[in-house]
N, C-alpha and C. Protein backbone atom coordinates (compact mmCIF):
# COMPACT_ATOMS: atom_id res chain seq x y z
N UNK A 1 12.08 -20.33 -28.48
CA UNK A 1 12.89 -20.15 -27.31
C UNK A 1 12.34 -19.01 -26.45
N UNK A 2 12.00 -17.63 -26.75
CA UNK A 2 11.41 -16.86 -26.50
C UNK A 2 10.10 -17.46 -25.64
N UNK A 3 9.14 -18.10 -26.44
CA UNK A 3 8.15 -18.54 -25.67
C UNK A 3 8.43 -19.21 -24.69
N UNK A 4 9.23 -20.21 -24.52
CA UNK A 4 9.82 -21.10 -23.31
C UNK A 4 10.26 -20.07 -22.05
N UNK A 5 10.86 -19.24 -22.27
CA UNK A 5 11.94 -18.45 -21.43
C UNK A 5 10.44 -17.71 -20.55
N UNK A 6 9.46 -16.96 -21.79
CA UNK A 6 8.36 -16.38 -21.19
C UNK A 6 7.28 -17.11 -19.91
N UNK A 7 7.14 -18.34 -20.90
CA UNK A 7 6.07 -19.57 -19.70
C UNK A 7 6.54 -19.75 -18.33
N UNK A 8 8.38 -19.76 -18.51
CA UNK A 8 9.06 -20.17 -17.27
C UNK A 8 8.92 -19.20 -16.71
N UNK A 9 9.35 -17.60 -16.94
CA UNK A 9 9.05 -16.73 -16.08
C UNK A 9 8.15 -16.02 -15.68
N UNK A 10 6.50 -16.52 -16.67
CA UNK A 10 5.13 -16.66 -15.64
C UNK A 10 4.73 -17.67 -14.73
N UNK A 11 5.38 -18.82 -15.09
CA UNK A 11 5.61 -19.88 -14.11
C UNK A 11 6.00 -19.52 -12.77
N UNK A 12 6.95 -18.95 -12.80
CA UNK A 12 8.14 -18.73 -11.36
C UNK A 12 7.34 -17.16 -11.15
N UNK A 13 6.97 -16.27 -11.62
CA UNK A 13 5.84 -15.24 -10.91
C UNK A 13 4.62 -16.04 -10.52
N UNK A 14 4.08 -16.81 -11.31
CA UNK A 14 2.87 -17.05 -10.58
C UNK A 14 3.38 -17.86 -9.36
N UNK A 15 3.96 -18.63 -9.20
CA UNK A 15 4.66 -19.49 -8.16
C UNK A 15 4.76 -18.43 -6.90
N UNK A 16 5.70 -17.56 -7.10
CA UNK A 16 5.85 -16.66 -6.08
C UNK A 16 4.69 -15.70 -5.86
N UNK A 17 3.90 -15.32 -6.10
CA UNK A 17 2.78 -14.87 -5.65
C UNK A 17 1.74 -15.93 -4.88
N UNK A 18 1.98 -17.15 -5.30
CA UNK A 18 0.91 -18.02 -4.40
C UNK A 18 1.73 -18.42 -2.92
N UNK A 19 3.24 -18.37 -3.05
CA UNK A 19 3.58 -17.85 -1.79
C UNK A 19 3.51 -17.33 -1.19
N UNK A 20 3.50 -16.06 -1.63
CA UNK A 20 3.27 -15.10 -0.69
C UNK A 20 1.94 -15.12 -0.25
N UNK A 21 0.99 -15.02 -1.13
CA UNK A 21 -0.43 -15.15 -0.70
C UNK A 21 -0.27 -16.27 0.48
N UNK A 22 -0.15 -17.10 0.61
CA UNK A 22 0.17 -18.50 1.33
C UNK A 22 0.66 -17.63 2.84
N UNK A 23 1.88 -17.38 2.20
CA UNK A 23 2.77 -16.46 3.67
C UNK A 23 1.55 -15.74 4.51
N UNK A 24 0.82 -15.21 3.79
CA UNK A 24 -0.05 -13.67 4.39
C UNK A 24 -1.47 -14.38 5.14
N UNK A 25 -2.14 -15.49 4.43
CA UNK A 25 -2.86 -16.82 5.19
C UNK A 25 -2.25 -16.85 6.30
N UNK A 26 -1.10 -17.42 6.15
CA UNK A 26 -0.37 -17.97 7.46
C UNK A 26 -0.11 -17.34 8.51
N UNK A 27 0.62 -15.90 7.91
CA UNK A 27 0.66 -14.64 9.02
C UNK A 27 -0.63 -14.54 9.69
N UNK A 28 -1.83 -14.42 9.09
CA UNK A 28 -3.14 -14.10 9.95
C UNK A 28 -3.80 -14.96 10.44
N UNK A 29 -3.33 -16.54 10.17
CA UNK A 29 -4.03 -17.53 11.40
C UNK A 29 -3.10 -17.47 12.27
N UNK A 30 -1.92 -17.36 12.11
CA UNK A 30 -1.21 -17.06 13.51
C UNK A 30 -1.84 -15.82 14.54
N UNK A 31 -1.76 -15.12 13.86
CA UNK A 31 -2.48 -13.75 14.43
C UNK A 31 -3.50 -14.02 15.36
N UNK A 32 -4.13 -14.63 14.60
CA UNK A 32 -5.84 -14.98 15.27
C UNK A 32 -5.42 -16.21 16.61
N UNK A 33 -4.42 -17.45 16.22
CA UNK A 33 -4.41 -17.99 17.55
C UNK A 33 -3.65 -17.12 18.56
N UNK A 34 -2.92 -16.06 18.14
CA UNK A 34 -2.20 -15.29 19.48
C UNK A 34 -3.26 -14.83 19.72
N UNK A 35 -4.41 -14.04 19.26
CA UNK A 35 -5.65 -13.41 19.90
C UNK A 35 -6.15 -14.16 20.65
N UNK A 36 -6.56 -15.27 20.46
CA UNK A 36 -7.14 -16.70 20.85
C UNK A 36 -6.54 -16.99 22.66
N UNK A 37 -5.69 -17.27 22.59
CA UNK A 37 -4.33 -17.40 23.36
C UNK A 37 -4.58 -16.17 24.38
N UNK A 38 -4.40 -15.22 24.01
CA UNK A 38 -4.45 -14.17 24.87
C UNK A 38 -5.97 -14.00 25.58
N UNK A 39 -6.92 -14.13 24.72
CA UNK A 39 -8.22 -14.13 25.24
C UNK A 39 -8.19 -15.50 26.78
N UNK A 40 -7.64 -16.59 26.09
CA UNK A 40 -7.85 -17.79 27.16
C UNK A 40 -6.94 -17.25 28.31
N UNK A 41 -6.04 -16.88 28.57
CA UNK A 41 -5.27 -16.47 29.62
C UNK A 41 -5.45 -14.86 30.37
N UNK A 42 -6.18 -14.12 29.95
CA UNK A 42 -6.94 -12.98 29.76
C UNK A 42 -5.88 -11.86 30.13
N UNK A 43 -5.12 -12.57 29.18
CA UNK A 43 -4.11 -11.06 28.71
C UNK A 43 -4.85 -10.08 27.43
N UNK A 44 -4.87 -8.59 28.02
CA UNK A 44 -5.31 -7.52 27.39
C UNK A 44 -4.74 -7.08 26.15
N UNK A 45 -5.42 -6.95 24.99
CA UNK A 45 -4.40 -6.77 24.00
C UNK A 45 -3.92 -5.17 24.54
N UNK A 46 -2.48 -5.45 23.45
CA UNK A 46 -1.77 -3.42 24.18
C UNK A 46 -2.65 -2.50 23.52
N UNK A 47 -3.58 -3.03 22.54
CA UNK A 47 -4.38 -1.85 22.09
C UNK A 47 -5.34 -1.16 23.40
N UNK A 48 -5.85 -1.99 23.73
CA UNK A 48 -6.99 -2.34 25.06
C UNK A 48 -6.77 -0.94 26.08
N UNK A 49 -5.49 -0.44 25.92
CA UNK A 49 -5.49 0.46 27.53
C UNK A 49 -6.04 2.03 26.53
N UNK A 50 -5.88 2.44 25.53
CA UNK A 50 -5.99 3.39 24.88
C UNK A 50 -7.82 3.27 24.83
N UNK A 51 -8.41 2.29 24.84
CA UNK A 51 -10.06 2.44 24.83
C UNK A 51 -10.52 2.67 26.07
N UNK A 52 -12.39 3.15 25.14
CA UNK A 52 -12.86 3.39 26.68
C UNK A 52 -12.84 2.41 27.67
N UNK A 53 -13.01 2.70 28.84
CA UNK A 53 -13.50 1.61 29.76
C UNK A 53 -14.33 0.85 29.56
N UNK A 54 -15.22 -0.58 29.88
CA UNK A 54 -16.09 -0.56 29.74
C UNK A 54 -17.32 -0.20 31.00
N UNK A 55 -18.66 -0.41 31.20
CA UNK A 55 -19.25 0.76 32.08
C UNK A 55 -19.22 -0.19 33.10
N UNK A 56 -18.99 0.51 34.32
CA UNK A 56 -18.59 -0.32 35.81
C UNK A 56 -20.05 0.06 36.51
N UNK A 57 -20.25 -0.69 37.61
CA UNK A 57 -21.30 -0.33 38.34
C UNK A 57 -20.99 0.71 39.63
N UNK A 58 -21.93 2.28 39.13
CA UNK A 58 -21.35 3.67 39.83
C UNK A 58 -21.62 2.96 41.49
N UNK A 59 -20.47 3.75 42.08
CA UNK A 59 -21.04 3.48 43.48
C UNK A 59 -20.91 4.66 43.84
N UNK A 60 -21.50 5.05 45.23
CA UNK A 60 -21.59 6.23 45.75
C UNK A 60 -20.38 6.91 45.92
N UNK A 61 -19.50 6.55 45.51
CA UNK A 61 -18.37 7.15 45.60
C UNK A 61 -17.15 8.10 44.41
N UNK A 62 -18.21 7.00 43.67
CA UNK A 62 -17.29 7.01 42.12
C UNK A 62 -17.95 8.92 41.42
N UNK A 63 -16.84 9.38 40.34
CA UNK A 63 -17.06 10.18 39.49
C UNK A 63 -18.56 10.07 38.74
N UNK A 64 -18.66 11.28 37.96
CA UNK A 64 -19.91 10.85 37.24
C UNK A 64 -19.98 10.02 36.48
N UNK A 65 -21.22 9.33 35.56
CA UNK A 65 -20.73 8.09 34.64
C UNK A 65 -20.82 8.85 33.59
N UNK A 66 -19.70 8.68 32.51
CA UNK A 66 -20.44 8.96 30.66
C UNK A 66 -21.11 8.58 30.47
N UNK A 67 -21.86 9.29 29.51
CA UNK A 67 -22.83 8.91 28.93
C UNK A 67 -22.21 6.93 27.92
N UNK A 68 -21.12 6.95 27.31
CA UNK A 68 -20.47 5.89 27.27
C UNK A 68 -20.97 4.91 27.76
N UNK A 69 -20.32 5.26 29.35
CA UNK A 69 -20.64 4.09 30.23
C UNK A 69 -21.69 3.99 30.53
N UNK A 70 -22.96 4.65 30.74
CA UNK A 70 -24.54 4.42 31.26
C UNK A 70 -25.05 3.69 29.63
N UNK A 71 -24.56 3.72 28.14
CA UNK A 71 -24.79 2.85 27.09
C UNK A 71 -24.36 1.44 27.11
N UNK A 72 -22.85 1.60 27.61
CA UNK A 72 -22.23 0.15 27.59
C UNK A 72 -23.46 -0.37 28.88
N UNK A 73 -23.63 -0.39 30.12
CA UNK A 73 -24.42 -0.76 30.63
C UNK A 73 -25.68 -1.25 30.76
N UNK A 74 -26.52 -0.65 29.46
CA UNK A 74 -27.84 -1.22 29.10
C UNK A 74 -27.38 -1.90 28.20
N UNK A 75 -26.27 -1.79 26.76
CA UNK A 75 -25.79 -3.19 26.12
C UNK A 75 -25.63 -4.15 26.95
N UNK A 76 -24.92 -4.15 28.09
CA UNK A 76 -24.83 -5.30 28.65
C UNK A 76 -26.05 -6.30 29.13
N UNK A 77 -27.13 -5.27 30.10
CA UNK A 77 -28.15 -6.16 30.65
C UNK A 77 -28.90 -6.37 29.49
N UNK A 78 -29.02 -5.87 27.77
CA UNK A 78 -29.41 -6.57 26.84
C UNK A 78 -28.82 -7.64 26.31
N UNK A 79 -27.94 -7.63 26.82
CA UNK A 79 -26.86 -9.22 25.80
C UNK A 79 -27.51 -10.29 26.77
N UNK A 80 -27.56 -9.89 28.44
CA UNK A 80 -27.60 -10.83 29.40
C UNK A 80 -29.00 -11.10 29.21
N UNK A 81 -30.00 -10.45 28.60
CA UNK A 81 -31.50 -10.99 28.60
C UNK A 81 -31.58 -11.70 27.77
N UNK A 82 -30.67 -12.21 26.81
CA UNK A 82 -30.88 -13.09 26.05
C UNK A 82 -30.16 -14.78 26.25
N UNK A 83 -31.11 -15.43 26.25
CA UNK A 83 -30.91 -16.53 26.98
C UNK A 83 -30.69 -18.20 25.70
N UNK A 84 -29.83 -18.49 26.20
CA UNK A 84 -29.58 -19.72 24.95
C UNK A 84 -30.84 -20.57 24.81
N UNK A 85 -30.72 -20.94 23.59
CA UNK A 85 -31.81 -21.74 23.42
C UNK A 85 -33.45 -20.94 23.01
N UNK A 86 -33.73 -19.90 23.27
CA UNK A 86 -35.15 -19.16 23.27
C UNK A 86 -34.98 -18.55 22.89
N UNK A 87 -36.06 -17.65 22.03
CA UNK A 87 -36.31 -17.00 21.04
C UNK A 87 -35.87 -15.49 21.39
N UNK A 88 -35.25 -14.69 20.41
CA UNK A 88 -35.16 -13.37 20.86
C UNK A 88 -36.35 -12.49 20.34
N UNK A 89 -36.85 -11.92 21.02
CA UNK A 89 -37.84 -11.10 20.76
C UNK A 89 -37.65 -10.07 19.53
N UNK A 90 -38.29 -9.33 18.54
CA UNK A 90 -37.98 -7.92 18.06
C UNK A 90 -37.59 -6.87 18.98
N UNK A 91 -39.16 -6.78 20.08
CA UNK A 91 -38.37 -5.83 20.90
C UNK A 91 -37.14 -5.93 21.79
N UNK A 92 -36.53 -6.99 21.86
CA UNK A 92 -34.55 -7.08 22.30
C UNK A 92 -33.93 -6.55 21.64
N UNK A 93 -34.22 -6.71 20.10
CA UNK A 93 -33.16 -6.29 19.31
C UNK A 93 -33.30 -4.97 18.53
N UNK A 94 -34.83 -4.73 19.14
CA UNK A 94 -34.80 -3.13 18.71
C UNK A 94 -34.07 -2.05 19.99
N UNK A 95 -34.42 -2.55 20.94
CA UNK A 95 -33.51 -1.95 22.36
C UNK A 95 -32.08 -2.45 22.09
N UNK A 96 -31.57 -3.38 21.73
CA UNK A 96 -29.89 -3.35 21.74
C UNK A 96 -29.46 -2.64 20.81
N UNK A 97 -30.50 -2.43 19.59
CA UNK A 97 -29.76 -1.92 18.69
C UNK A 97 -29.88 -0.22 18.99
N UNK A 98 -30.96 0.15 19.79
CA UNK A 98 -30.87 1.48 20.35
C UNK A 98 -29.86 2.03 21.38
N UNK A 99 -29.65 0.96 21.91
CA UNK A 99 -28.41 1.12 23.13
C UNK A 99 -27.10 1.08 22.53
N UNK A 100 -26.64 0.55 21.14
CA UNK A 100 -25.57 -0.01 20.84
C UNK A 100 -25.30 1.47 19.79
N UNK A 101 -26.34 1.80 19.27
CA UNK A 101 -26.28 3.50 18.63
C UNK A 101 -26.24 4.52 19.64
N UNK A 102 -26.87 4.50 20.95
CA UNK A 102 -26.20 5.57 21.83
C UNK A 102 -24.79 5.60 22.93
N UNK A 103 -24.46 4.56 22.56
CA UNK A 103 -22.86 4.09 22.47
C UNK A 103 -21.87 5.19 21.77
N UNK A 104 -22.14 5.39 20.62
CA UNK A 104 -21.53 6.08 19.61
C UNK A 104 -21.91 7.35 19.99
N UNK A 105 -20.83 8.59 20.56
CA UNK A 105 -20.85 9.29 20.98
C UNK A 105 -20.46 10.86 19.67
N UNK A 106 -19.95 9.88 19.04
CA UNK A 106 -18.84 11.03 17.89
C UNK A 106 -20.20 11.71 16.68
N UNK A 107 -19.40 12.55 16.25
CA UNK A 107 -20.36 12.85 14.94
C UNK A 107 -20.95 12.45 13.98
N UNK A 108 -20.20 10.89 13.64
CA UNK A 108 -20.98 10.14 12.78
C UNK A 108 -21.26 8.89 13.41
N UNK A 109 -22.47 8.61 12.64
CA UNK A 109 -23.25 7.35 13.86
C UNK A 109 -23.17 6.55 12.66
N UNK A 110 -23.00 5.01 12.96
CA UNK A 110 -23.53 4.09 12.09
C UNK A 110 -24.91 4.16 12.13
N UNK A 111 -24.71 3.52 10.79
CA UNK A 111 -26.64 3.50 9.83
C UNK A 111 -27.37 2.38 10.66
N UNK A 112 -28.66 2.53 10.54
CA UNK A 112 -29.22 1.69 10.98
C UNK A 112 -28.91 -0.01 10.93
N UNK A 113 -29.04 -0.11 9.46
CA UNK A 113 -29.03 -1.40 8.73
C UNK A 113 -27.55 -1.73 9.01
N UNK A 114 -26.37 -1.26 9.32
CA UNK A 114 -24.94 -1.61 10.65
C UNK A 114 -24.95 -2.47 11.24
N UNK A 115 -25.80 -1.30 12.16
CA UNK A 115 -26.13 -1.90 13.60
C UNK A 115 -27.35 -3.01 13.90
N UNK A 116 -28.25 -3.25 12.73
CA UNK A 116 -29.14 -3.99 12.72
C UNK A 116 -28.28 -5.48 12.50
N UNK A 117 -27.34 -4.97 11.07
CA UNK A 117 -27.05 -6.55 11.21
C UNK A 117 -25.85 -7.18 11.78
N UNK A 118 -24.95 -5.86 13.08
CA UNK A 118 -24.65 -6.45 14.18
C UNK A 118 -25.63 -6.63 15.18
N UNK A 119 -26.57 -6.37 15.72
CA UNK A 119 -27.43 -6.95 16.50
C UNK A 119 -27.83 -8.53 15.80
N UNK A 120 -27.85 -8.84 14.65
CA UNK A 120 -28.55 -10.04 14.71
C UNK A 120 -27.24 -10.86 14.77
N UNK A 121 -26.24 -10.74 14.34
CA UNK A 121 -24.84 -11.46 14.67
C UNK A 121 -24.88 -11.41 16.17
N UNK A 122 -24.74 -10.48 17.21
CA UNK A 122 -24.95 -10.45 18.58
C UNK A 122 -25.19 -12.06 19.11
N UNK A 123 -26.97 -11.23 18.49
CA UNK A 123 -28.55 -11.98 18.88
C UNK A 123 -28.27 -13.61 18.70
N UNK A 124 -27.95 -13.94 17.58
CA UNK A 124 -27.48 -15.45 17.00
C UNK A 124 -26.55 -15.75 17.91
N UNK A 125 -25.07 -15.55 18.09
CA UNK A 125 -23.92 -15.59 19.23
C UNK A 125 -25.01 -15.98 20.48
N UNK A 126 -24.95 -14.86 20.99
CA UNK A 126 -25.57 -15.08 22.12
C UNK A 126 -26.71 -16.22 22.63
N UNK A 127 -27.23 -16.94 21.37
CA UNK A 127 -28.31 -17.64 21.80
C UNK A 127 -27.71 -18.92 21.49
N UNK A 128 -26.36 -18.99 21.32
CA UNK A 128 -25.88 -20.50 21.04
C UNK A 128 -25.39 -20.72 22.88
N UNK A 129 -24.46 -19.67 22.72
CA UNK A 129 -23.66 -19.68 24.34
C UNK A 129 -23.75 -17.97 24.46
N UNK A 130 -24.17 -17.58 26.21
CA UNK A 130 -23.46 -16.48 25.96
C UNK A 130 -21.70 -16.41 26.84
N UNK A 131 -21.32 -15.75 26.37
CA UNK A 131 -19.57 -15.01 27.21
C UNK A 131 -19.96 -15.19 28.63
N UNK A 132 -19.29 -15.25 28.83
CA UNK A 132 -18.90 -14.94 30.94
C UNK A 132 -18.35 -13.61 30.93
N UNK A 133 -18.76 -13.64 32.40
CA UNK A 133 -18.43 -11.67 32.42
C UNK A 133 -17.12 -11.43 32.08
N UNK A 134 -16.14 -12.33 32.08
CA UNK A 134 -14.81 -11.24 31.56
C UNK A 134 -14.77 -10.91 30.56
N UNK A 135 -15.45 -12.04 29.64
CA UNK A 135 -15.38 -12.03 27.81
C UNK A 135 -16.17 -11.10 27.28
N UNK A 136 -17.46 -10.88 28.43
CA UNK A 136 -18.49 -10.48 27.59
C UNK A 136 -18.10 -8.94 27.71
N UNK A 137 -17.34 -8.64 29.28
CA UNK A 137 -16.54 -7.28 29.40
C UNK A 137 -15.92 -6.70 28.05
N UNK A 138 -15.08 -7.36 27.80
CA UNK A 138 -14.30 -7.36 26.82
C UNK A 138 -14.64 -7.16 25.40
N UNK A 139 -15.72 -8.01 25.23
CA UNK A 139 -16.28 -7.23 24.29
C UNK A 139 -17.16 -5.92 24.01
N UNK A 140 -17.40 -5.34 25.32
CA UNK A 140 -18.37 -4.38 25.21
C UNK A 140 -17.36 -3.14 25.09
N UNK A 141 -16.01 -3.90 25.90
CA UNK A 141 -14.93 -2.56 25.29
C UNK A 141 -14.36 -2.86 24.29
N UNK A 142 -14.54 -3.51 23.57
CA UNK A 142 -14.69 -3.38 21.73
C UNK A 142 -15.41 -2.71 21.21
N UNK A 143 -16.62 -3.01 21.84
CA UNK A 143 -17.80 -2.14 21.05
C UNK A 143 -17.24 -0.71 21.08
N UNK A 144 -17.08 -0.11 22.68
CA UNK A 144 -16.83 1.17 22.41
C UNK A 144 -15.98 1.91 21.88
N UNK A 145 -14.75 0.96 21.55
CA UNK A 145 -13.65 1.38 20.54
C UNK A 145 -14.05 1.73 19.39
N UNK A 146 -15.04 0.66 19.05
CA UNK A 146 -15.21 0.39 17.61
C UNK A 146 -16.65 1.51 17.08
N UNK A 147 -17.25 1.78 17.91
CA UNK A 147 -18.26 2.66 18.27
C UNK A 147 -17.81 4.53 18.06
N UNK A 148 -16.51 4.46 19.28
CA UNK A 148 -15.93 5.62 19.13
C UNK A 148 -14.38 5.85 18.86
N UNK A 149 -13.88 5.76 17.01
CA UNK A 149 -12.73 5.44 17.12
C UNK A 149 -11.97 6.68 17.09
N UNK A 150 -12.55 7.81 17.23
CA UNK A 150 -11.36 8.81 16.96
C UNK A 150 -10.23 8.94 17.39
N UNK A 151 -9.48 8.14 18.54
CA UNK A 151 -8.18 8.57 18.71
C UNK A 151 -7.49 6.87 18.74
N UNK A 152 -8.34 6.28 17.44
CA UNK A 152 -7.55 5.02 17.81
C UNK A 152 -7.20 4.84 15.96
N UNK A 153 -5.68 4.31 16.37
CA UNK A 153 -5.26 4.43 15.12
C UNK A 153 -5.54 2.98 14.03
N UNK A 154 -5.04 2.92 12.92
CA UNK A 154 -5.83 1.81 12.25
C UNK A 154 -5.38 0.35 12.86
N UNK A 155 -4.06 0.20 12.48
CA UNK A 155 -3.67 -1.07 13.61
C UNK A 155 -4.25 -1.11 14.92
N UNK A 156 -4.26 -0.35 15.62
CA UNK A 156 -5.35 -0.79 16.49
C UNK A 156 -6.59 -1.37 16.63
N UNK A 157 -7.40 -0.49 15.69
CA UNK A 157 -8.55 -1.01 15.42
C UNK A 157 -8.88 -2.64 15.10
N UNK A 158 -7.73 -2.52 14.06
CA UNK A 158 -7.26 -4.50 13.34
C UNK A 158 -7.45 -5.24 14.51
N UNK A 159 -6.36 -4.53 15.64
CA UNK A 159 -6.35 -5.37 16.97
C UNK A 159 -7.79 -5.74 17.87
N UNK A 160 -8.61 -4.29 17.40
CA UNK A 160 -9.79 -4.95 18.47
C UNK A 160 -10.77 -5.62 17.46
N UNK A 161 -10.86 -5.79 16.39
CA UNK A 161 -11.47 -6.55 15.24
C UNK A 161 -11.29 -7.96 15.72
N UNK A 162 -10.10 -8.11 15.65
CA UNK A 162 -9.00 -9.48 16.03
C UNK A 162 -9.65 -9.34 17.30
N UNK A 163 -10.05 -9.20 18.54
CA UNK A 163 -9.91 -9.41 19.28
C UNK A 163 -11.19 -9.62 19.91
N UNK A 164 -12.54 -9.13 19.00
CA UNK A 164 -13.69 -9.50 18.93
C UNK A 164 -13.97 -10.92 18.66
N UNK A 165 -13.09 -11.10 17.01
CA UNK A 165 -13.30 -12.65 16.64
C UNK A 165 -12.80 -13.62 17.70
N UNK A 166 -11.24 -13.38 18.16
CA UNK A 166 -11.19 -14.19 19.10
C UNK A 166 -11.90 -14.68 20.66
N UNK A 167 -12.56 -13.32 21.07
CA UNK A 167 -13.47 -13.88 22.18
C UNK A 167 -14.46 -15.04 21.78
N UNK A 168 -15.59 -14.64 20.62
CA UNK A 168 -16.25 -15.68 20.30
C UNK A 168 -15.60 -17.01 20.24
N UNK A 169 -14.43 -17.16 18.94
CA UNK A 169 -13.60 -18.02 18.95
C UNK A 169 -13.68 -19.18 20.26
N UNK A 170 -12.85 -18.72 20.69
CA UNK A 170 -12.44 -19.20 22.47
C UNK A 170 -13.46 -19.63 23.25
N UNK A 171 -14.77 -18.73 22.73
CA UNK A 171 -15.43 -19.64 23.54
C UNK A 171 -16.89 -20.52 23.08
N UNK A 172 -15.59 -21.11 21.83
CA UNK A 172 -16.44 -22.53 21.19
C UNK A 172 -17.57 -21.92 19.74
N UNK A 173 -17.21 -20.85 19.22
CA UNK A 173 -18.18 -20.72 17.96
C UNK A 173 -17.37 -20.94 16.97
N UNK A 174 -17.85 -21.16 15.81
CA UNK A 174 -17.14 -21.51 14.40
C UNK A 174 -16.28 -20.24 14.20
N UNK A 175 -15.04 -20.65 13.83
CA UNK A 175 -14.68 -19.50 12.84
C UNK A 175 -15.03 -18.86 11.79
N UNK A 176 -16.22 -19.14 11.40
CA UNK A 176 -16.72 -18.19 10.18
C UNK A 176 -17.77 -17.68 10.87
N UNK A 177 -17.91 -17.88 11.76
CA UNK A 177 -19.46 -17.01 12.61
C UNK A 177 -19.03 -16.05 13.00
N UNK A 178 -17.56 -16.51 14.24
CA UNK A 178 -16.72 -15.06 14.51
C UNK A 178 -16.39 -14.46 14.09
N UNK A 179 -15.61 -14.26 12.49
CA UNK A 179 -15.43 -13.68 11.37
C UNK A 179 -16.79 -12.94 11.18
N UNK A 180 -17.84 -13.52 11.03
CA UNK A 180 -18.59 -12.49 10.41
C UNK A 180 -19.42 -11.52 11.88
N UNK A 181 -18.95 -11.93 13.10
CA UNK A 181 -19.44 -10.84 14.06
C UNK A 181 -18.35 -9.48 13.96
N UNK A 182 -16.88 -10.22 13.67
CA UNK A 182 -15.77 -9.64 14.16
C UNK A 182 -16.45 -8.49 12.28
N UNK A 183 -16.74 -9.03 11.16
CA UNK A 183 -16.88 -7.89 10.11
C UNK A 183 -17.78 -6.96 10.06
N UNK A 184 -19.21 -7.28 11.51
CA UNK A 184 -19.84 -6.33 11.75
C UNK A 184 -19.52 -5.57 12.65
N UNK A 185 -18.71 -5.55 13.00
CA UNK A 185 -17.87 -4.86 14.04
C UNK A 185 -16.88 -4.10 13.27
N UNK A 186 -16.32 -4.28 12.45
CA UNK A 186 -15.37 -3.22 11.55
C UNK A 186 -16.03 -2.43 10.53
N UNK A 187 -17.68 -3.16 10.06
CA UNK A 187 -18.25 -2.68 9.47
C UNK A 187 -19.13 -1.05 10.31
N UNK A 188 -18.87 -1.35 11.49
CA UNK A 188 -19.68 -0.32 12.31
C UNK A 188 -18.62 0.89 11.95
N UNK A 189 -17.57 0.20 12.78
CA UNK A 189 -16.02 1.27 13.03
C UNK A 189 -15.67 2.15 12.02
N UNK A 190 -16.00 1.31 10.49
CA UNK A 190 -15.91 2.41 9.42
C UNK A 190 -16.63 3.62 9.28
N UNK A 191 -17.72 2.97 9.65
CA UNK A 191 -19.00 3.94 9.25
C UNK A 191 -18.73 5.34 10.68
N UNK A 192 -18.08 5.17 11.96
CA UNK A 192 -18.40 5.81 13.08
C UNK A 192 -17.02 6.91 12.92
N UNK A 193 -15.61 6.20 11.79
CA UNK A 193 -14.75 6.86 11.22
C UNK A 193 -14.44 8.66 11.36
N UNK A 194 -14.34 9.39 12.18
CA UNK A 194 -13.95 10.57 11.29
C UNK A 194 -13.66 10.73 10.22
């Protein structure tokens, strides 16, 4: 009797743990189509106003640029030299990955081998389709979140993780590709950590 009573009530624990596990699946593909969702209608996540800008083009009028923004700016015309379909050079991805480390402004820099194997996640992305300027905006002010997180708290961060995968997402890559751009992207953020 003992044994019976025991099986049933590893039965009904294991049961309820594959619920919940189940529940917590479910919670985070929802998650990901509200990211999704928001990307297609180009609502800003609320994390979004607390990051840097991303780098605008100075006009004679404007303040000085950060150093930030004169990085996000050569990331950009490196994402844009890469063209679907054709080969990316070494030297592209030794310049993005130099531009994408002087991004990171704080005391600790991601390691090379980071940023190397977000550049080739980039590099790959980019040579299937690249973003249109709002998306590709958008992600470059990820980067610099994720680049420089000191005054961004951890849920946030989740949010611009999430919000990396979903640009790709949205615009037509596998979900396990975006997943693994969106983990070199958290993989940076750790490393750039205070």
């Amino acid at each position: 009797m003992k044994i019976s009573l025991a099986l049933i009530g590893f039965s009904t624990l294991l049961a309820t743990s594959a619920f919940a596990q189940a529940d917590m699946i479910i919670k985070q593909r929802a998650r990901e189509i509200n990211s999704q969702n928001n990307v297609r209608q180009g609502v800003t996540p609320p994390s979004q106003s607390t990051r840097p800008s991303p780098a605008a083009t100075p006009s004679a009028t404007s303040a000085a640029v950060t150093p930030v923004q004169q990085s996000l700016a050569r990331v950009r015309t490196d994402l844009a030299a890469i063209k679907p379909n054709s080969p990316v050079t070494a030297a592209q991805k030794q310049q993005l990955a130099k531009d994408i480390l002087a991004t990171a402004q704080g005391a600790k820099k991601p390691s090379q081998a980071t940023v190397a194997g977000l550049v080739e996640d980039l590099s790959a992305a980019f040579l299937q389709k690249p973003l249109p300027d709002t998306d590709r905006n958008r992600l470059l002010t990820d980067l610099a979140a994720a680049l420089n997180p000191a005054n961004i708290q951890p849920a946030q961060m989740q949010a611009i993780i999430a919000d990396v995968q979903a640009i790709f997402q949205v615009n037509g890559m596998a979900r396990k590709d975006a997943m693994k751009i969106a983990e070199s992207v958290k993989a940076v953020a750790a490393e750039t950590r205070p």
